[in-house]
N, C-alpha and C. Protein backbone atom coordinates (compact mmCIF):
# COMPACT_ATOMS: atom_id res chain seq x y z
N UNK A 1 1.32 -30.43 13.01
CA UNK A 1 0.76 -29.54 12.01
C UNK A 1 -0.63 -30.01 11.61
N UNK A 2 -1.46 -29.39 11.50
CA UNK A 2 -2.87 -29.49 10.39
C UNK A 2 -2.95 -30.48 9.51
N UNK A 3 -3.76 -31.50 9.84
CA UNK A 3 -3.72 -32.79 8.61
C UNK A 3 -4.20 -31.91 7.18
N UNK A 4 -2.74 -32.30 6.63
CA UNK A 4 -2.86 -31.67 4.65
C UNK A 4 -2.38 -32.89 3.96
N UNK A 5 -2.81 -33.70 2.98
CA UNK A 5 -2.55 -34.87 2.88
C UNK A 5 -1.12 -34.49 1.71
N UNK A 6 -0.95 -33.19 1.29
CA UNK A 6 0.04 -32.83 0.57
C UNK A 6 1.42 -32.82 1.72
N UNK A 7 0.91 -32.52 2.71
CA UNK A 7 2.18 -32.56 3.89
C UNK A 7 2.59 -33.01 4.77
N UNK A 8 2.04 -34.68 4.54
CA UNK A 8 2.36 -35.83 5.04
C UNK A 8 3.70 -35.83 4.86
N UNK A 9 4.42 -35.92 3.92
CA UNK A 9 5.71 -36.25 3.74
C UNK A 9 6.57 -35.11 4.49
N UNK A 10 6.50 -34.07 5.14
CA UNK A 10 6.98 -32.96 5.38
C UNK A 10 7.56 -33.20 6.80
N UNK A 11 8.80 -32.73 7.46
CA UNK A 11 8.68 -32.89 8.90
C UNK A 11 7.69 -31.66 9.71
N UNK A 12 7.80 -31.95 11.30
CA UNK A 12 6.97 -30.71 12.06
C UNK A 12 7.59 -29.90 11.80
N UNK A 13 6.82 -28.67 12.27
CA UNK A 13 7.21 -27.39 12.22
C UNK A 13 8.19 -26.80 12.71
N UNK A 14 8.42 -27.78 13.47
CA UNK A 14 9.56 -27.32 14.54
C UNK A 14 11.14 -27.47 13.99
N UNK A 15 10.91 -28.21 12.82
CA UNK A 15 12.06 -28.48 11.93
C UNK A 15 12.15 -27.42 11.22
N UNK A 16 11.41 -26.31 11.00
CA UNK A 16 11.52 -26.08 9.67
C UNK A 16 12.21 -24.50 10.03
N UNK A 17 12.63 -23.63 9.17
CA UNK A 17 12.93 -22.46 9.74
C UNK A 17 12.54 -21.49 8.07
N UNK A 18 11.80 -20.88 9.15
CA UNK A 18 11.25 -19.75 7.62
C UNK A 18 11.63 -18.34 7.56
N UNK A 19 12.67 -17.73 6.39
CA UNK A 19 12.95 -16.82 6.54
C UNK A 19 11.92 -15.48 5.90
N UNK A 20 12.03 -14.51 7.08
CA UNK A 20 10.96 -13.93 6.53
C UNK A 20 12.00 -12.54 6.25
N UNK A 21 11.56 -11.91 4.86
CA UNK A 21 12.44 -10.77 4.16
C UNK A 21 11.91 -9.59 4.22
N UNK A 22 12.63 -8.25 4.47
CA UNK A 22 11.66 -7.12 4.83
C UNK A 22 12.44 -6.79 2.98
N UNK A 23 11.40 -6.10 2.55
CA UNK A 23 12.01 -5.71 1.26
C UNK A 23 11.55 -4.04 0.95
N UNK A 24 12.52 -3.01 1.45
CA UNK A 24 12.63 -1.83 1.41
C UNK A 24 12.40 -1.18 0.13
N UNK A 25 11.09 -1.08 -0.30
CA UNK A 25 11.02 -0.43 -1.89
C UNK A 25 10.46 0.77 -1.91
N UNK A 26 10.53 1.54 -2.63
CA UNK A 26 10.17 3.13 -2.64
C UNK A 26 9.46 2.94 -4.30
N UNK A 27 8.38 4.12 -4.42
CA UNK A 27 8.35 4.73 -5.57
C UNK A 27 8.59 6.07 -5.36
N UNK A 28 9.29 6.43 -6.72
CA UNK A 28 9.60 7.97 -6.18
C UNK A 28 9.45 8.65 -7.70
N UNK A 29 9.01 9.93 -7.92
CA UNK A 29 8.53 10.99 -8.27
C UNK A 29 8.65 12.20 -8.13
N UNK A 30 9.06 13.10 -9.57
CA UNK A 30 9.79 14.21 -9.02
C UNK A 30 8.42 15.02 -9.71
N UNK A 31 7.85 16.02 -9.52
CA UNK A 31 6.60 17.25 -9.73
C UNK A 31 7.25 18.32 -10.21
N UNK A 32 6.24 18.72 -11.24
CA UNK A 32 7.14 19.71 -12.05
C UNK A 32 6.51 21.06 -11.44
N UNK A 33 7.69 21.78 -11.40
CA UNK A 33 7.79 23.26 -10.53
C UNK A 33 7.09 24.28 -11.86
N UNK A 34 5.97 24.48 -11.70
CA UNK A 34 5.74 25.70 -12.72
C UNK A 34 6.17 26.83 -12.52
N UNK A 35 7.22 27.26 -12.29
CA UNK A 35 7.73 28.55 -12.45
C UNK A 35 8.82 28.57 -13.38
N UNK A 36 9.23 27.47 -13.74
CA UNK A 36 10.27 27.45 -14.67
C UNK A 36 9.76 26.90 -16.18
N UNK A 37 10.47 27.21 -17.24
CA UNK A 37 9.70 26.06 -18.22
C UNK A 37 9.85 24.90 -18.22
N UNK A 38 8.83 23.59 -18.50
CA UNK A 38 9.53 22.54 -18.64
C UNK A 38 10.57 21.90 -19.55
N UNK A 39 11.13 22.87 -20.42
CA UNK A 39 12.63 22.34 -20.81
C UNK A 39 13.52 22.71 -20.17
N UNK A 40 13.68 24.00 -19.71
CA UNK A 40 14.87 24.18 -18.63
C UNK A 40 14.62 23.24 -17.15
N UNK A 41 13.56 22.93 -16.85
CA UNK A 41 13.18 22.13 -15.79
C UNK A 41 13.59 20.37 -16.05
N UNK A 42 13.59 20.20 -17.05
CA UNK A 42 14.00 18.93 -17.66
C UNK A 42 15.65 18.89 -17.39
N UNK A 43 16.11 19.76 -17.97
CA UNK A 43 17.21 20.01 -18.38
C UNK A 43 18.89 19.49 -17.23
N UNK A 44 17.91 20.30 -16.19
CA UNK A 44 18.52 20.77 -14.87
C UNK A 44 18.45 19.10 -14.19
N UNK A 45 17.12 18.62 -14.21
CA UNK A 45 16.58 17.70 -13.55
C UNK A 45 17.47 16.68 -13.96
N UNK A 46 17.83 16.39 -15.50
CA UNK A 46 18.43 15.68 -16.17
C UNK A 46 20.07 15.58 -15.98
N UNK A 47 20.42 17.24 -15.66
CA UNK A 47 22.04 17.01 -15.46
C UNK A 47 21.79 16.26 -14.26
N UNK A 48 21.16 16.36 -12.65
CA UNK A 48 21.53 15.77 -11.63
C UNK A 48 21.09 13.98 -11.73
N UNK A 49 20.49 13.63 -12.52
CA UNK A 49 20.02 12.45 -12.75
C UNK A 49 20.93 11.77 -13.91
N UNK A 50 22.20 11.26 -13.76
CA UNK A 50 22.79 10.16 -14.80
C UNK A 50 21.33 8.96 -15.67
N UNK A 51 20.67 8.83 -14.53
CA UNK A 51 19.84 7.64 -14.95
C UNK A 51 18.41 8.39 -16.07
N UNK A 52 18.42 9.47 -15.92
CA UNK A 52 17.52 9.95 -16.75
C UNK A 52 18.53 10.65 -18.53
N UNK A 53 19.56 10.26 -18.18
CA UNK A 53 20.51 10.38 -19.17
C UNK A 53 20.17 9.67 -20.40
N UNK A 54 19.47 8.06 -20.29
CA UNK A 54 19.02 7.45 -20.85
C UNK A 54 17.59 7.62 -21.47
N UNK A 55 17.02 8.50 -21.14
CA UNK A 55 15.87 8.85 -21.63
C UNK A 55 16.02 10.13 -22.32
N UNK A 56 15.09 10.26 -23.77
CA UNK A 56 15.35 11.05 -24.51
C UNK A 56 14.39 12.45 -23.55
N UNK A 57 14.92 13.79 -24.25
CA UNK A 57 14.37 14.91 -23.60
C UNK A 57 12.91 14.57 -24.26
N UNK A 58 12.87 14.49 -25.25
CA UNK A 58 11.26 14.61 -25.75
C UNK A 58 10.43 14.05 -24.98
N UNK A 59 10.87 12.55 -24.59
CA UNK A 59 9.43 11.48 -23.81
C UNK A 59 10.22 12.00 -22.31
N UNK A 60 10.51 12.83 -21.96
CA UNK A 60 10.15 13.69 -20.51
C UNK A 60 9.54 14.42 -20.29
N UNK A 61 9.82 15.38 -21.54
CA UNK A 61 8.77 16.52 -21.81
C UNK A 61 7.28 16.10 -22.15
N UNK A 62 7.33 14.91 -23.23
CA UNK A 62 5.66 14.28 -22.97
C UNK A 62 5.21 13.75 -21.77
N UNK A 63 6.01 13.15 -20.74
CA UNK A 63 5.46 12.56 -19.42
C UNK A 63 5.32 14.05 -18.50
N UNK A 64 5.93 14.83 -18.90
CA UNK A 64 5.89 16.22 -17.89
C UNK A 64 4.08 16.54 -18.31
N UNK A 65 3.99 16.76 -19.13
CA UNK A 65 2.97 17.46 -20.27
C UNK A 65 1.70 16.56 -19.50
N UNK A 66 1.93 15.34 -19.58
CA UNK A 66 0.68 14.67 -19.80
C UNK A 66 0.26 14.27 -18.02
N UNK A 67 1.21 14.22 -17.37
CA UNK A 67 1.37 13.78 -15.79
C UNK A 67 1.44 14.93 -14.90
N UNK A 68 2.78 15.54 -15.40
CA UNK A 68 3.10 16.70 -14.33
C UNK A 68 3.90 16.68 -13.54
N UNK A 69 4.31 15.39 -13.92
CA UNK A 69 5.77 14.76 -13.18
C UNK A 69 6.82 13.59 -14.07
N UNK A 70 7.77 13.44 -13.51
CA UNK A 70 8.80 12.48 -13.97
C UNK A 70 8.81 11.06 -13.04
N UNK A 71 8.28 10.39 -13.47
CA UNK A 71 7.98 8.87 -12.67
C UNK A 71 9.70 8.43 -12.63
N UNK A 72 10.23 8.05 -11.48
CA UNK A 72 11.43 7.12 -11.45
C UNK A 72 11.31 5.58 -11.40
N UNK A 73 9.79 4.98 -10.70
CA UNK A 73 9.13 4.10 -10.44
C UNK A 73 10.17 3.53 -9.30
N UNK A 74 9.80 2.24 -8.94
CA UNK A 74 10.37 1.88 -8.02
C UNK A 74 11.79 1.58 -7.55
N UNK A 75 12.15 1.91 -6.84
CA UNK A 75 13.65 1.74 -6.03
C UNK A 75 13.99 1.33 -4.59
N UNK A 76 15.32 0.48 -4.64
CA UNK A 76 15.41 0.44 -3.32
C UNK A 76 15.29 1.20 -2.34
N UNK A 77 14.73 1.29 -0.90
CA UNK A 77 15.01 2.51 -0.41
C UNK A 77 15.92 2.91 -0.15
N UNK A 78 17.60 2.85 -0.05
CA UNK A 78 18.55 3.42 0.26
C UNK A 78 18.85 4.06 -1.19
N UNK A 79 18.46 3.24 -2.62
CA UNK A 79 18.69 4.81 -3.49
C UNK A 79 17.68 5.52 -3.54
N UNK A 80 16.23 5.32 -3.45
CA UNK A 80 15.38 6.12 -2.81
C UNK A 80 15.91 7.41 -2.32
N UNK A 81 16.33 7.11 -1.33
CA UNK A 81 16.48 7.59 0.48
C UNK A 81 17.85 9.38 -0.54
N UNK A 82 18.96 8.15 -1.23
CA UNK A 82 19.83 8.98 -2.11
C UNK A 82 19.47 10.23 -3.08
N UNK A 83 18.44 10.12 -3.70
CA UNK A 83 17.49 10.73 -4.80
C UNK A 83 16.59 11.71 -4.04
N UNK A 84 16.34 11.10 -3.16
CA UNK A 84 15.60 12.11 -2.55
C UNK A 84 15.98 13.43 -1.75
N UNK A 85 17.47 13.33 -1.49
CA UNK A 85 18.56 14.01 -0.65
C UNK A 85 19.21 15.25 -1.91
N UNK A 86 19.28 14.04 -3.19
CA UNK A 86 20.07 14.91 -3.98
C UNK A 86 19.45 16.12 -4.28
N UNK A 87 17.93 15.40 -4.75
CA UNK A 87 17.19 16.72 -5.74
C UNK A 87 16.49 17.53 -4.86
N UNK A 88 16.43 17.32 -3.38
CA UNK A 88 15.31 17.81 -2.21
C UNK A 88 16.51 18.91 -1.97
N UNK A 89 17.50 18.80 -2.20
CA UNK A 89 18.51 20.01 -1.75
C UNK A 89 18.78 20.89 -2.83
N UNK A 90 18.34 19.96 -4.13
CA UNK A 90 18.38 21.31 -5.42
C UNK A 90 16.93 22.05 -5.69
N UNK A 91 15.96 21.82 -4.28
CA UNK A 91 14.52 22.39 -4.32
C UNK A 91 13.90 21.58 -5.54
N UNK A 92 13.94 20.52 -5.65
CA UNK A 92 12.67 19.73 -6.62
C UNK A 92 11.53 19.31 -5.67
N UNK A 93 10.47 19.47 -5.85
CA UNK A 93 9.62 18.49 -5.29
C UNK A 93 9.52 17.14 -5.63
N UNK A 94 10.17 16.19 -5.09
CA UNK A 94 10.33 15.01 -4.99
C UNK A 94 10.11 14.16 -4.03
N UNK A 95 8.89 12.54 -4.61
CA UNK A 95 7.79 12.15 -3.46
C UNK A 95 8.29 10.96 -3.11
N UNK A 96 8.51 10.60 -2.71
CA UNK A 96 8.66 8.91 -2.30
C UNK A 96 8.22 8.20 -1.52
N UNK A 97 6.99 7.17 -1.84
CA UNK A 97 6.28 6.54 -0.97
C UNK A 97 6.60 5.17 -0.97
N UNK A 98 6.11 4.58 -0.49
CA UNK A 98 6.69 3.49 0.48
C UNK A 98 5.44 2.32 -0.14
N UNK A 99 6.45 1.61 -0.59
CA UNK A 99 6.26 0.37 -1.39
C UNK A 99 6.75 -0.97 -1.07
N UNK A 100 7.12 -0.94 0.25
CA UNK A 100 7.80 -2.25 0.79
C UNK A 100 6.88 -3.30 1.28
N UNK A 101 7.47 -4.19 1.33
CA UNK A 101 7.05 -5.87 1.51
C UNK A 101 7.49 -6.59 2.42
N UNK A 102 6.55 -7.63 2.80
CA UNK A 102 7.95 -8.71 3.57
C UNK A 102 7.23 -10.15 2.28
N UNK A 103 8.40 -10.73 2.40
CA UNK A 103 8.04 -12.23 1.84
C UNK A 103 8.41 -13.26 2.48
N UNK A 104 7.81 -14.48 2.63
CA UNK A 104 8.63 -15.61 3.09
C UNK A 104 9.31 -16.62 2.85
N UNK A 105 10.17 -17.81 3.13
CA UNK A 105 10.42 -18.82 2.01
C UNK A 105 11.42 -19.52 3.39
N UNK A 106 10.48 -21.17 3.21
CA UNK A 106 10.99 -22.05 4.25
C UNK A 106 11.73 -22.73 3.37
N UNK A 107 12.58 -23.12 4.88
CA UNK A 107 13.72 -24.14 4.42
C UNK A 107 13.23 -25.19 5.78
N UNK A 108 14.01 -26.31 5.29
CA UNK A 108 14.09 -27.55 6.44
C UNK A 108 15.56 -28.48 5.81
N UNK A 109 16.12 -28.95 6.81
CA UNK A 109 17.12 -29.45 6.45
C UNK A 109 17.97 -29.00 5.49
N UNK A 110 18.12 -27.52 5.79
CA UNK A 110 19.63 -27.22 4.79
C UNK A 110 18.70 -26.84 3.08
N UNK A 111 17.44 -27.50 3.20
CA UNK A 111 17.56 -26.85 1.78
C UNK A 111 16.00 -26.01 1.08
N UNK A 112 15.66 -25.54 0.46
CA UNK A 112 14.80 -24.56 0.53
C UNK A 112 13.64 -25.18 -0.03
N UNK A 113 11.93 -24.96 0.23
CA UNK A 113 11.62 -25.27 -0.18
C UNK A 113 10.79 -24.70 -1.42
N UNK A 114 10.77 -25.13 -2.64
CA UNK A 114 10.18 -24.45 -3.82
C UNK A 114 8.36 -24.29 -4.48
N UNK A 115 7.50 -23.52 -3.70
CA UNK A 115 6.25 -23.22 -4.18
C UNK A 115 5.98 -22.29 -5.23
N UNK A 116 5.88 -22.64 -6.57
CA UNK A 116 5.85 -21.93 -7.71
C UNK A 116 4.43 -21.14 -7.60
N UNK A 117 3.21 -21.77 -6.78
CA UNK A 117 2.22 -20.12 -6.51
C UNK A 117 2.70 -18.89 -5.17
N UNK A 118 2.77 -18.26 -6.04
CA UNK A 118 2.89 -17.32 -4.34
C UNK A 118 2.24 -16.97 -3.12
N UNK A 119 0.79 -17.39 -3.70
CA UNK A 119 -0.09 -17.49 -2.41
C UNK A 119 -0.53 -18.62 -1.43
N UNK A 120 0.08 -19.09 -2.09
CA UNK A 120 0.58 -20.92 -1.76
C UNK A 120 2.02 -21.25 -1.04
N UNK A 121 2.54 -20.69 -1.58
CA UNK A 121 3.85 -20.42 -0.80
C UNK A 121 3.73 -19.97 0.35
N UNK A 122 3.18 -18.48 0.49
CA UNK A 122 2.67 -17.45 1.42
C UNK A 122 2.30 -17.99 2.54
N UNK A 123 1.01 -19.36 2.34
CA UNK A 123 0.08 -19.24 3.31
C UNK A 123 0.98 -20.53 3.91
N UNK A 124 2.02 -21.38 3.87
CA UNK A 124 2.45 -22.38 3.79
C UNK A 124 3.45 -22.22 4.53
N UNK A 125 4.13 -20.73 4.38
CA UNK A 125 5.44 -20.59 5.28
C UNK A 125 4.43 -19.78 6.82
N UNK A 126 3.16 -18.76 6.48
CA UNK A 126 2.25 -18.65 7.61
C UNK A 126 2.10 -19.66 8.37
N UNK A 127 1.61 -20.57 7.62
CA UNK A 127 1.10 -21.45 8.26
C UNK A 127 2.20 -22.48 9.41
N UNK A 128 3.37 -22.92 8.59
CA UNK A 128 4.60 -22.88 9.43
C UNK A 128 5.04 -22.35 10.80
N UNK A 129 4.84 -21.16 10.79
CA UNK A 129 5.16 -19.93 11.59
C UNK A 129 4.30 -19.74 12.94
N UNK A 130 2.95 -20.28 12.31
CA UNK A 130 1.43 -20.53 13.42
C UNK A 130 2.07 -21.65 14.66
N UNK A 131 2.87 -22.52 13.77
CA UNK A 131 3.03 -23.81 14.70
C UNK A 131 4.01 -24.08 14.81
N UNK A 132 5.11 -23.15 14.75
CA UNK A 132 6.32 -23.16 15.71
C UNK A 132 7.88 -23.33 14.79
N UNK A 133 7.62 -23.04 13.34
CA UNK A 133 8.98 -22.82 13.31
C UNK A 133 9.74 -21.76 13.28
N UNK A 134 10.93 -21.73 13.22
CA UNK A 134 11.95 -20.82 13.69
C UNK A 134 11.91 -19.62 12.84
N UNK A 135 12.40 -18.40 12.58
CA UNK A 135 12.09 -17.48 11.60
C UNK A 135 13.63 -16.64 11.63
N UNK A 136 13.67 -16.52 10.70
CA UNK A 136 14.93 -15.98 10.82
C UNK A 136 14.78 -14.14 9.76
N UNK A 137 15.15 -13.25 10.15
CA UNK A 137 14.80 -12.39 9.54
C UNK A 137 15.80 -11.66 8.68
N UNK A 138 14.98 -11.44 7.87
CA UNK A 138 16.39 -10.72 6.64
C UNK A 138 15.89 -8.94 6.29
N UNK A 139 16.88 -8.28 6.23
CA UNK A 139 16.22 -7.03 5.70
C UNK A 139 17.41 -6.93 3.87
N UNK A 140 16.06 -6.83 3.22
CA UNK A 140 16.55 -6.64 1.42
C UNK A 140 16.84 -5.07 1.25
C-alpha cells in the first residue's frame, strides 16, 4: 500500500475485504391534477396513503398551494417502486427519482473498521480497493 504513516499499523490490502453497499433510495412526489379541487384531491390522495394519515389536511393543502405537489421525500426503492404502482393506477401523477448510493466500509480480520469522517472513510476503503482487497457486495 502507499506509505501513510497513519497506516503503518494496518495489514496489506490483500487482507482486507471492503464491503461495498448499493443503497436503493427514491424521492417520490405526487403533482396536483388541476381538474379536481385540491381538497377533494387531498382527500382521495389521503384515503390511498395510510402514511399521509398522519399529516393534517390543512399543511397538505398549504404544501399543495405553495409547491403543487405532495413531497413523500425519500424512500426505499421497493416502497418507492409500491407507491408508485398504487397511485399510478388511481391516475395520480406521481414522480420518483432516483436517489441511490453506494457506500463503503472495510473490515480486516473479522472486525470492522471505524472512520468517523466520511470522506475519509470513503477514500480509505477506495483506496483499499485500488490495491487489491476483496469486495464483497451488498444491495440495501
Amino acid at each position: 500500500m502507499e506509505e501513510d504513516p497513519a497506516r503503518m499499523e494496518y495489514p496489506e490490502a490483500s487482507e482486507w475485504t471492503v464491503s461495498r453497499c448499493h443503497h436503493d433510495i427514491r424521492h417520490v412526489t405526487v403533482h396536483f391534477d388541476e381538474s379536481l379541487s385540491s381538497t377533494a384531491w387531498i382527500s382521495r390522495l389521503r384515503s390511498l396513503c395510510p402514511e399521509l394519515q398522519q399529516r393534517s389536511p390543512s399543511d397538505l393543502l398549504a404544501e399543495v398551494r405553495r409547491a403543487a405537489f405532495v413531497d413523500f421525500g425519500m424512500m426505499s426503492g421497493r416502497e418507492a417502486h409500491r407507491l408508485v404502482q398504487l397511485l399510478s393506477v388511481q391516475h395520480f401523477d406521481v414522480r420518483s427519482e432516483d436517489a441511490s448510493f453506494v457506500s463503503h466500509c472495510a473490515m480486516v480480520a473479522g472486525s470492522m473498521l471505524l472512520i468517523e469522517n466520511d470522506a475519509e472513510a470513503e477514500a480509505f476503503c477506495l483506496r483499499l480497493i485500488r490495491e487489491g482487497a476483496a469486495i464483497q457486495e451488498i444491495e440495501a
